[in-house]
PDB file of N, CA and C in Angstrom:
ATOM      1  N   UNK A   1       0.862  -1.177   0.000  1.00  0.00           N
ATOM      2  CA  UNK A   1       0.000   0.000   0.000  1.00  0.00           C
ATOM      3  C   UNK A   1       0.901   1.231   0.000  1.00  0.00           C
ATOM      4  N   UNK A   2       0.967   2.004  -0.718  1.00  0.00           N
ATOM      5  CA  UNK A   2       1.523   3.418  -0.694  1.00  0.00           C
ATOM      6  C   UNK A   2       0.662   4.557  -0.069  1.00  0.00           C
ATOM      7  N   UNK A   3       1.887   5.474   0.056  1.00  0.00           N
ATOM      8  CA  UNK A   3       0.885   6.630   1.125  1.00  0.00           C
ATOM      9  C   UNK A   3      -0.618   7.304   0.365  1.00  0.00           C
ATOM     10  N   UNK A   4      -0.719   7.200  -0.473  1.00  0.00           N
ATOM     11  CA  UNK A   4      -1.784   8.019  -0.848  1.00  0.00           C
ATOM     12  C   UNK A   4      -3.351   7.277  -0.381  1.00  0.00           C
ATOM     13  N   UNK A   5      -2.549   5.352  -0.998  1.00  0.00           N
ATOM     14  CA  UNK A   5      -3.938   4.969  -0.410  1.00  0.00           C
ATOM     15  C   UNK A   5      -3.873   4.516   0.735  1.00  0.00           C
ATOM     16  N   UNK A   6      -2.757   4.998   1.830  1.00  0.00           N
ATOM     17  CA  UNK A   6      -3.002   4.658   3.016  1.00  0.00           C
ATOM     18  C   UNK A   6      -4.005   6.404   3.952  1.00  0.00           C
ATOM     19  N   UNK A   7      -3.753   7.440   3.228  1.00  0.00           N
ATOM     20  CA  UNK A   7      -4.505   8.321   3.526  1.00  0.00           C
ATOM     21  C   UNK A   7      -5.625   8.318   3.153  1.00  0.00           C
ATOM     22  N   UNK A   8      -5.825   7.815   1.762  1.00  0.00           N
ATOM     23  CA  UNK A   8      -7.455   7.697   1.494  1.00  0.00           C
ATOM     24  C   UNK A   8      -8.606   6.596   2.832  1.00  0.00           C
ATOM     25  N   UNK A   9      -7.455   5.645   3.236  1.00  0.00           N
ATOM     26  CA  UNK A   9      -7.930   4.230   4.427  1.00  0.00           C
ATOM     27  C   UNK A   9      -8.401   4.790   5.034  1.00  0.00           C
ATOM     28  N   UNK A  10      -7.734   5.860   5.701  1.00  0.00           N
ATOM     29  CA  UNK A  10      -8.013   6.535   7.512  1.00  0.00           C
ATOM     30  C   UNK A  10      -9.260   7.171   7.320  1.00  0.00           C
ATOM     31  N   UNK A  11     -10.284   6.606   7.737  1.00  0.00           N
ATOM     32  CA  UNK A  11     -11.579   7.622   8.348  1.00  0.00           C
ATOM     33  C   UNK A  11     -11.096   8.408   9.172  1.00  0.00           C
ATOM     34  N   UNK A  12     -12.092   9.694   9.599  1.00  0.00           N
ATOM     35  CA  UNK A  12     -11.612  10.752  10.666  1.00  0.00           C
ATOM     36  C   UNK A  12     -12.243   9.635  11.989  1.00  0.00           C
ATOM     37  N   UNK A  13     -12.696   8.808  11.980  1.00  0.00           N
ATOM     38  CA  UNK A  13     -12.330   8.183  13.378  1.00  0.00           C
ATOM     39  C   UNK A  13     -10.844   7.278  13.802  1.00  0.00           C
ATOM     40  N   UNK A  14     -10.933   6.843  12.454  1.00  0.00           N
ATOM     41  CA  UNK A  14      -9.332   6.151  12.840  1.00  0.00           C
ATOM     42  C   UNK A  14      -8.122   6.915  13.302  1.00  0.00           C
ATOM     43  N   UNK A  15      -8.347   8.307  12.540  1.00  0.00           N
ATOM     44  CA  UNK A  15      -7.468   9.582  12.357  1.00  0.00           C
ATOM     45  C   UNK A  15      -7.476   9.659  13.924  1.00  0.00           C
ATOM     46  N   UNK A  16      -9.002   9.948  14.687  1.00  0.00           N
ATOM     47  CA  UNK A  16      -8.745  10.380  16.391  1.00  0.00           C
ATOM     48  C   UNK A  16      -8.077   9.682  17.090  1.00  0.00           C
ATOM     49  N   UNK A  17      -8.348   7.934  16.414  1.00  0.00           N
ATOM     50  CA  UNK A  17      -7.693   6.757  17.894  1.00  0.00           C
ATOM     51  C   UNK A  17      -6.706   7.125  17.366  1.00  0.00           C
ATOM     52  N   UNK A  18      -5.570   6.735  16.495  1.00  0.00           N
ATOM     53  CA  UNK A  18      -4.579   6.989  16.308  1.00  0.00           C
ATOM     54  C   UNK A  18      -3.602   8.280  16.629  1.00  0.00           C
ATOM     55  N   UNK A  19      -4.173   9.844  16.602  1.00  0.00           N
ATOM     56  CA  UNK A  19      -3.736  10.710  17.218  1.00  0.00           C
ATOM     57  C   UNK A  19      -3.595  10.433  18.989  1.00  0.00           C
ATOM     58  N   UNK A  20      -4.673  10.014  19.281  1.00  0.00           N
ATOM     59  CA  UNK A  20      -4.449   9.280  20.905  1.00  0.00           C
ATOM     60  C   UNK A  20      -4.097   8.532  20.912  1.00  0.00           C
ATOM     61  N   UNK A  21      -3.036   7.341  20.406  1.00  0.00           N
ATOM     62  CA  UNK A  21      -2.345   7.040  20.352  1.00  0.00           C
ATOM     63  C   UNK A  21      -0.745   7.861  20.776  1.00  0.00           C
ATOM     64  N   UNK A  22      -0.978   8.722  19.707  1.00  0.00           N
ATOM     65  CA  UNK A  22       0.445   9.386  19.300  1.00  0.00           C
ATOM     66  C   UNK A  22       0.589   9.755  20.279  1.00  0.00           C
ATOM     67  N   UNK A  23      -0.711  10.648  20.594  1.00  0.00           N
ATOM     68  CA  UNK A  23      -0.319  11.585  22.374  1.00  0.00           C
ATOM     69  C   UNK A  23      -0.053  11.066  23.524  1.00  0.00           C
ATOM     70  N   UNK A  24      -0.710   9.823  23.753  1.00  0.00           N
ATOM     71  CA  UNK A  24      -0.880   9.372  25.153  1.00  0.00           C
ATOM     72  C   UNK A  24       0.369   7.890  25.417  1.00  0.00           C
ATOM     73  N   UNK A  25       0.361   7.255  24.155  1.00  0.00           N
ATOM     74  CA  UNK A  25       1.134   6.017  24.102  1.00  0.00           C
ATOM     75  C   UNK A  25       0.619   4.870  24.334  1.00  0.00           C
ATOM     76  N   UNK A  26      -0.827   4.925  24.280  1.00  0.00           N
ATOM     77  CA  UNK A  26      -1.630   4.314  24.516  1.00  0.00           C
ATOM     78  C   UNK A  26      -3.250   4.229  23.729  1.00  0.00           C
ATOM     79  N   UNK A  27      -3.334   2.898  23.184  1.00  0.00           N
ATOM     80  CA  UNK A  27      -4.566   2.548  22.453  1.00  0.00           C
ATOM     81  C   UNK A  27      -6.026   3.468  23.405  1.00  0.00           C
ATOM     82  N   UNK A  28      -6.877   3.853  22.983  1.00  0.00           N
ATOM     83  CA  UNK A  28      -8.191   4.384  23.885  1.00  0.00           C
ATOM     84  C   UNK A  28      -8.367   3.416  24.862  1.00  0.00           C
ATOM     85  N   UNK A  29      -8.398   2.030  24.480  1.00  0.00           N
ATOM     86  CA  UNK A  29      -8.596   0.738  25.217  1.00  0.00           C
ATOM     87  C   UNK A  29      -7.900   0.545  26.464  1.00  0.00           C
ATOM     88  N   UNK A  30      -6.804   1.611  26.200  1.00  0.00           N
ATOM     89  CA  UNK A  30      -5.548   1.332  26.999  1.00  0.00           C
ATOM     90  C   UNK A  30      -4.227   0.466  27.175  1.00  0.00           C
ATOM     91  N   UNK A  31      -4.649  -0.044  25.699  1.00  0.00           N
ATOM     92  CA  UNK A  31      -3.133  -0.958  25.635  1.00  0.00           C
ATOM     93  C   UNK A  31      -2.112   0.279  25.103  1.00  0.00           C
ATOM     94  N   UNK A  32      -0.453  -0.591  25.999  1.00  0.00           N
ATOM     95  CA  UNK A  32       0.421   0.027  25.231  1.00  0.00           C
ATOM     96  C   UNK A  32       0.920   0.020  23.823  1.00  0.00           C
ATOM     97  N   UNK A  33       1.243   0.967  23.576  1.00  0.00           N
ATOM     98  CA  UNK A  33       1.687   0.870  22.014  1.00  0.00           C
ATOM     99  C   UNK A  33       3.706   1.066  22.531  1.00  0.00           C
ATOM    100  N   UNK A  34       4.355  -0.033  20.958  1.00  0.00           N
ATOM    101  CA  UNK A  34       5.408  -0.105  21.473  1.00  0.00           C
ATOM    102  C   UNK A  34       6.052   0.547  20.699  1.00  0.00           C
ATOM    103  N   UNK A  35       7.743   1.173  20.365  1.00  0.00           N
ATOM    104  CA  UNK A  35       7.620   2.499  20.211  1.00  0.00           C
ATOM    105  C   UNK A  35       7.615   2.525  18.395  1.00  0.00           C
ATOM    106  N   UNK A  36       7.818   1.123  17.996  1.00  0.00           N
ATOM    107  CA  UNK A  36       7.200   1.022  16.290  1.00  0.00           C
ATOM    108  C   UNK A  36       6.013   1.349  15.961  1.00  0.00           C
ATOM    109  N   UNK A  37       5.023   0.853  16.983  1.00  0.00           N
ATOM    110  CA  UNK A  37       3.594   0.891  16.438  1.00  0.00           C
ATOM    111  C   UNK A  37       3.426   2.809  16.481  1.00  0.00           C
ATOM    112  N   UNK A  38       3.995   3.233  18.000  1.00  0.00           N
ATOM    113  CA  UNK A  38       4.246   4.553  17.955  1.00  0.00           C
ATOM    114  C   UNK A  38       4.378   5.407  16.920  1.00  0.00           C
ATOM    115  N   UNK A  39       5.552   4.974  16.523  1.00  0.00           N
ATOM    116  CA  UNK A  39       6.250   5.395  15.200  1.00  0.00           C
ATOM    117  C   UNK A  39       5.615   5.425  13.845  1.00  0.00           C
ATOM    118  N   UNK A  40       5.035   4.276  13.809  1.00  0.00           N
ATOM    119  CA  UNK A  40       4.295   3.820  12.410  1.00  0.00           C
ATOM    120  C   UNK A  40       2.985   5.123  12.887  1.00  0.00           C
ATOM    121  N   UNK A  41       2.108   4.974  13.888  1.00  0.00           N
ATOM    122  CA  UNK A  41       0.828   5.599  13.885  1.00  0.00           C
ATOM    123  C   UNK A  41       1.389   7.135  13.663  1.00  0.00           C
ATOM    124  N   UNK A  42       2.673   7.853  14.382  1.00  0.00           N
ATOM    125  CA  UNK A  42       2.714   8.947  14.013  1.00  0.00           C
ATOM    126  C   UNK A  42       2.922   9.492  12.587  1.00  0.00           C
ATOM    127  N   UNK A  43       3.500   8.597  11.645  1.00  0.00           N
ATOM    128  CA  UNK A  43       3.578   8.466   9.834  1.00  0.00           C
ATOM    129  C   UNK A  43       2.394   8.338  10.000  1.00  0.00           C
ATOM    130  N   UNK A  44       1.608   7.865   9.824  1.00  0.00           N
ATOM    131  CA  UNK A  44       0.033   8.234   9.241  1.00  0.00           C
ATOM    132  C   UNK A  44      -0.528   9.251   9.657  1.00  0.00           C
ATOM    133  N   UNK A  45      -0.479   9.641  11.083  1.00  0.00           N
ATOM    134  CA  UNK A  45      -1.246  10.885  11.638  1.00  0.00           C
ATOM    135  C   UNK A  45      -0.795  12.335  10.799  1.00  0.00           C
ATOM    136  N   UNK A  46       0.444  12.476  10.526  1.00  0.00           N
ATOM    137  CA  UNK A  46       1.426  13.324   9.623  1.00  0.00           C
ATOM    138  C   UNK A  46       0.851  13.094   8.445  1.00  0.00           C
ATOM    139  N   UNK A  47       0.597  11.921   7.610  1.00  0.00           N
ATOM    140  CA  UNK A  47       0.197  11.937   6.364  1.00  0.00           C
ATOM    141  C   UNK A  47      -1.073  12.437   6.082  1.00  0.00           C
ATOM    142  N   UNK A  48      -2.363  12.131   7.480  1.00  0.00           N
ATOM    143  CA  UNK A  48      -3.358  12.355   7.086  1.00  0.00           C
ATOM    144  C   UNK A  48      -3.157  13.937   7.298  1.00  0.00           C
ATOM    145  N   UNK A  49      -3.079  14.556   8.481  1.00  0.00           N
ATOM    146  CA  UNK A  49      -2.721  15.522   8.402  1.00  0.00           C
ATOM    147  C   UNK A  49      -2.422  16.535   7.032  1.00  0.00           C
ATOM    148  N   UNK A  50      -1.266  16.182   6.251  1.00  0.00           N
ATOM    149  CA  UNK A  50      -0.638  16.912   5.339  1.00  0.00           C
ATOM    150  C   UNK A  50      -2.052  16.707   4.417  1.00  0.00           C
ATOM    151  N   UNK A  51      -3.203  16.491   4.130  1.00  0.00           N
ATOM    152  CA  UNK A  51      -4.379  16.002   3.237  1.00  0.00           C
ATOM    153  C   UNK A  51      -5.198  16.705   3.709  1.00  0.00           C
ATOM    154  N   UNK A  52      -5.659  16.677   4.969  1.00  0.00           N
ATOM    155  CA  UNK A  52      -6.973  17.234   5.662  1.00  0.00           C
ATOM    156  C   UNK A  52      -6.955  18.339   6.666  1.00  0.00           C
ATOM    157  N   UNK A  53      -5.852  18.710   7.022  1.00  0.00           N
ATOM    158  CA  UNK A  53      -5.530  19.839   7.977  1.00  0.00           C
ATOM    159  C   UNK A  53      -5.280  20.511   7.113  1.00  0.00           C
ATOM    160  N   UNK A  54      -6.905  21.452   7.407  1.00  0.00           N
ATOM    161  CA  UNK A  54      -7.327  22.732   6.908  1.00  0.00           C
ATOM    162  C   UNK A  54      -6.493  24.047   7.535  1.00  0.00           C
ATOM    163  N   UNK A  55      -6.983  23.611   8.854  1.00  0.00           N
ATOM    164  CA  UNK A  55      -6.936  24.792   9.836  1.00  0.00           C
ATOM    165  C   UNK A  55      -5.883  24.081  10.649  1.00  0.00           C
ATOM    166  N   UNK A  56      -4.638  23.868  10.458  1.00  0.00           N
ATOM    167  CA  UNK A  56      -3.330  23.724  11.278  1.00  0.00           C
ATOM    168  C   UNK A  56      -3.551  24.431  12.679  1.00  0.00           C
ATOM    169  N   UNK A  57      -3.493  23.416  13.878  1.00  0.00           N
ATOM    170  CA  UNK A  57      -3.118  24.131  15.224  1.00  0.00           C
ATOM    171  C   UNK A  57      -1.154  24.566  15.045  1.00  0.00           C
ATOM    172  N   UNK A  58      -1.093  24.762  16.163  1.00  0.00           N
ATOM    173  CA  UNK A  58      -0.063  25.565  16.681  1.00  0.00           C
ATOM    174  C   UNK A  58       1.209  24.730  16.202  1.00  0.00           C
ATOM    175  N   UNK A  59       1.574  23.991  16.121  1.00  0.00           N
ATOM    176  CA  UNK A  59       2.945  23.077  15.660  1.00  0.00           C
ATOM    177  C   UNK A  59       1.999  21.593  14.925  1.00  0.00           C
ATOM    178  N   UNK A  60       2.040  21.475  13.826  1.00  0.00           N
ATOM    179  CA  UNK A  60       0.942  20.744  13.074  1.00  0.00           C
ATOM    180  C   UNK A  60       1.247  20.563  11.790  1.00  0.00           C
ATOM    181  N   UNK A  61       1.150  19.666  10.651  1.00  0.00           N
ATOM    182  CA  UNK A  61       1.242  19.566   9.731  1.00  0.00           C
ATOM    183  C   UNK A  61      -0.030  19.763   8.361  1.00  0.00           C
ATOM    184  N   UNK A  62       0.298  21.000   8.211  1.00  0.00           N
ATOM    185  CA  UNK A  62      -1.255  21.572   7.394  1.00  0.00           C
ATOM    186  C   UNK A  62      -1.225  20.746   5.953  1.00  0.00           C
ATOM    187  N   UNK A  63      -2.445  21.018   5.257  1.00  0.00           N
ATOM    188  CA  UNK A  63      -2.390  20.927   4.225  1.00  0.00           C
ATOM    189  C   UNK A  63      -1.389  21.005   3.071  1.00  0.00           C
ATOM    190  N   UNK A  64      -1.494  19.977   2.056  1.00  0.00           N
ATOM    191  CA  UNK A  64       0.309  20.131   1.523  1.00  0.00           C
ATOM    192  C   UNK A  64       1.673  19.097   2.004  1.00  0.00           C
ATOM    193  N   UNK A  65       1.494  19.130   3.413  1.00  0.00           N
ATOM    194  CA  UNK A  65       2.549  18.482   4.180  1.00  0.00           C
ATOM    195  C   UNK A  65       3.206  19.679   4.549  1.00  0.00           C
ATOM    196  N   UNK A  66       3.105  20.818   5.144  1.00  0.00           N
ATOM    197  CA  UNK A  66       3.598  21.903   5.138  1.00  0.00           C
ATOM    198  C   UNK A  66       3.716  21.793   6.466  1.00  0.00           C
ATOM    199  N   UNK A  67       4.722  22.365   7.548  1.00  0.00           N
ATOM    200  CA  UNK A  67       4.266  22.105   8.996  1.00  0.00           C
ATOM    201  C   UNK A  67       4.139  23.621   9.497  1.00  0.00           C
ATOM    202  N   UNK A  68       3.621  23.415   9.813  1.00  0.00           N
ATOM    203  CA  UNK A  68       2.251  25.276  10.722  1.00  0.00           C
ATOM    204  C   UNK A  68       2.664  25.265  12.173  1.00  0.00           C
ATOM    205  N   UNK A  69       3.815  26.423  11.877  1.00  0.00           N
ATOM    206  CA  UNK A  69       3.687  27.190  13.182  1.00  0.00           C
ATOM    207  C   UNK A  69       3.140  28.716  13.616  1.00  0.00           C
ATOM    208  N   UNK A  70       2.082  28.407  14.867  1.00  0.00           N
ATOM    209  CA  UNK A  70       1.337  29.686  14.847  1.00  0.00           C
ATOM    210  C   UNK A  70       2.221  30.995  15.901  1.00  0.00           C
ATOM    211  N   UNK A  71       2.302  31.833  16.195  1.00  0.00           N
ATOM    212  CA  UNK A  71       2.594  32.244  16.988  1.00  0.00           C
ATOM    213  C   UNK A  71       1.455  32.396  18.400  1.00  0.00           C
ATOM    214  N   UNK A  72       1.982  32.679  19.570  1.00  0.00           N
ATOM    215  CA  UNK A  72       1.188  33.193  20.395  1.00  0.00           C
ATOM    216  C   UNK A  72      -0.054  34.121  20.409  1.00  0.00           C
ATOM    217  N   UNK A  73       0.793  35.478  19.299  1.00  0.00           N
ATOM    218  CA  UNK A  73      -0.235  36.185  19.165  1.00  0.00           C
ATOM    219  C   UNK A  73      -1.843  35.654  18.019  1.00  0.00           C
ATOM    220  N   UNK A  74      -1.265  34.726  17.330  1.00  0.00           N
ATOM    221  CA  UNK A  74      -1.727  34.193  16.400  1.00  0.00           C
ATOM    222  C   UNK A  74      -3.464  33.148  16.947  1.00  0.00           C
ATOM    223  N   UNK A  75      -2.833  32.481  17.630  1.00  0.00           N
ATOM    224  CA  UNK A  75      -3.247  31.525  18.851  1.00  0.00           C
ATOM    225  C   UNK A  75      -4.271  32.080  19.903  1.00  0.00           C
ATOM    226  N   UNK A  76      -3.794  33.618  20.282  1.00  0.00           N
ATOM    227  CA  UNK A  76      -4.138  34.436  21.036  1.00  0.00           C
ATOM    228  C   UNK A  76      -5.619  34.710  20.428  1.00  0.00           C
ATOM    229  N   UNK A  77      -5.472  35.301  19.760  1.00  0.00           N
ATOM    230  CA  UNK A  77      -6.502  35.618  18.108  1.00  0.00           C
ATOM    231  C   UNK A  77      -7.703  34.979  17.885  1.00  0.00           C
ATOM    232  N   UNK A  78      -7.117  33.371  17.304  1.00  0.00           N
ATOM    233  CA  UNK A  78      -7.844  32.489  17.287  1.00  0.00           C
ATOM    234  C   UNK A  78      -8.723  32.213  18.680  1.00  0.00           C
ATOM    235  N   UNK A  79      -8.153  31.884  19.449  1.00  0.00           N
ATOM    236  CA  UNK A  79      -9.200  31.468  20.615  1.00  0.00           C
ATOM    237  C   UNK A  79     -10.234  32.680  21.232  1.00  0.00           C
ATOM    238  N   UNK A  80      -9.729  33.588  21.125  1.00  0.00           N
ATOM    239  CA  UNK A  80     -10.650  35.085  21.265  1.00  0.00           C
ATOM    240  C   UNK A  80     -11.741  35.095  20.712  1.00  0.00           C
ATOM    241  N   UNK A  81     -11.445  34.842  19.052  1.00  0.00           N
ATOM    242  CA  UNK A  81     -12.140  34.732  18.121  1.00  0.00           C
ATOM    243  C   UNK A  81     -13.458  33.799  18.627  1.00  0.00           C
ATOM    244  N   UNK A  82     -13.120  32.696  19.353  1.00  0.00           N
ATOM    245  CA  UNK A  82     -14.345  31.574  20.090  1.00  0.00           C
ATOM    246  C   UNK A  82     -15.178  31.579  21.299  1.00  0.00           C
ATOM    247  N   UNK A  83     -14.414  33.051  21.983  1.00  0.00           N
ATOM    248  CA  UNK A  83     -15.060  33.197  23.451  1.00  0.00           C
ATOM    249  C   UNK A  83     -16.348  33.297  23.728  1.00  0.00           C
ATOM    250  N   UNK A  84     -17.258  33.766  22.340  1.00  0.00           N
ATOM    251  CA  UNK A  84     -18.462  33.814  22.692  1.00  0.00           C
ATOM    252  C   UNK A  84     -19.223  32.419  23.157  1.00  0.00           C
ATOM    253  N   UNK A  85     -18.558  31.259  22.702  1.00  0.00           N
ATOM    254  CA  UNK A  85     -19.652  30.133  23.370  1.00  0.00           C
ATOM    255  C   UNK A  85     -18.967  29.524  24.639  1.00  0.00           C
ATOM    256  N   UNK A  86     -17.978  30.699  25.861  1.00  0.00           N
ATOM    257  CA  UNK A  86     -17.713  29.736  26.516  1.00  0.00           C
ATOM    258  C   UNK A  86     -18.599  30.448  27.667  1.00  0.00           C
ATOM    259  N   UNK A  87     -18.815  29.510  28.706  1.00  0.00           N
ATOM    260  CA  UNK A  87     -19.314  30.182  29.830  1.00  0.00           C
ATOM    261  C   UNK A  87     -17.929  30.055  31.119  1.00  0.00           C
ATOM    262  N   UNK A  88     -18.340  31.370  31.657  1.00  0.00           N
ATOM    263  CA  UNK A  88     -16.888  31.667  32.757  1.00  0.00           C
ATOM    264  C   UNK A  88     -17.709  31.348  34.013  1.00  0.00           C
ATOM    265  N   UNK A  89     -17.234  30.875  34.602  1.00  0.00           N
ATOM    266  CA  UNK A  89     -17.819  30.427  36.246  1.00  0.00           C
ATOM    267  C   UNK A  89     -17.003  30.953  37.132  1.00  0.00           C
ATOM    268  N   UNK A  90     -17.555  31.790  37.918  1.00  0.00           N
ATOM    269  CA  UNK A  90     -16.661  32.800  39.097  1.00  0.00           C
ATOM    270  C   UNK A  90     -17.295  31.561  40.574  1.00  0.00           C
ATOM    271  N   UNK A  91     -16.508  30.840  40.946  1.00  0.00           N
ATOM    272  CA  UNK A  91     -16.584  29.762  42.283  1.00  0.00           C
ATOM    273  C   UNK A  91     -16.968  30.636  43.544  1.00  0.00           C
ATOM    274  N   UNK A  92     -16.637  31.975  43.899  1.00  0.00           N
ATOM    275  CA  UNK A  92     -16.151  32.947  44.786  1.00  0.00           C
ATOM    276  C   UNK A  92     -17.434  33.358  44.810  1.00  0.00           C
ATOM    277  N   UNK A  93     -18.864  33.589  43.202  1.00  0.00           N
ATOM    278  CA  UNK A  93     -19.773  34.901  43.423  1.00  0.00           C
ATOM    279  C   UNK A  93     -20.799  33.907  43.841  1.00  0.00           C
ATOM    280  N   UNK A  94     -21.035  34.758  44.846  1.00  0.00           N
ATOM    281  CA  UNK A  94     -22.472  34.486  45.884  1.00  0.00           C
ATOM    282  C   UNK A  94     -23.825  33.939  44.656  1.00  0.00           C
ATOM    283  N   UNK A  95     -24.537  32.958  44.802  1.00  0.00           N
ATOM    284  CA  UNK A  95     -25.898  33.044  44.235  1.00  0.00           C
ATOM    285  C   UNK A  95     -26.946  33.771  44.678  1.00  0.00           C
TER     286      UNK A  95
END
């Protein structure tokens, strides 16, 4: 199988276990991954990535295979940009 049709394989669910994989070192299930399978899942997460990452987070491989670094202020921006749907909870104010 070559990379193209190993990116076409990955559904965006396979894409998530496998990123949790990458992050945690560990299957969702909770098995360990050893540091090949590691290795191998982070080559695909990168490949799918370079295909479907539209919107590159902060150190990420965008669209292209290009790797996206945002700055702070950049980052800063973006999440601002989302504040309207969060709710802030003050623990301290009286009901």
């Amino acid at each position: 199988m070559d990379a193209e049709q190993l990116i076409d394989a990955i559904t965006p669910e396979a894409y998530e276990r496998l990123l949790f994989a990458v992050e945690t070192g560990k299957w969702p299930e909770g098995n360990v991954l050893s540091q090949q399978q590691r290795d191998s899942c982070m080559q695909a997460v990168m490949l799918y990535q370079s295909k479907h990452n539209a919107e590159a987070q902060h150190m990420t491989v965008a669209q292209g295979g290009e790797i996206s670094f945002k700055s702070k202020a950049e980052l800063k921006k973006q999440f601002q940009a989302g504040q309207e749907d969060i709710v802030r909870v003050n623990p301290n104010e009286e009901k």
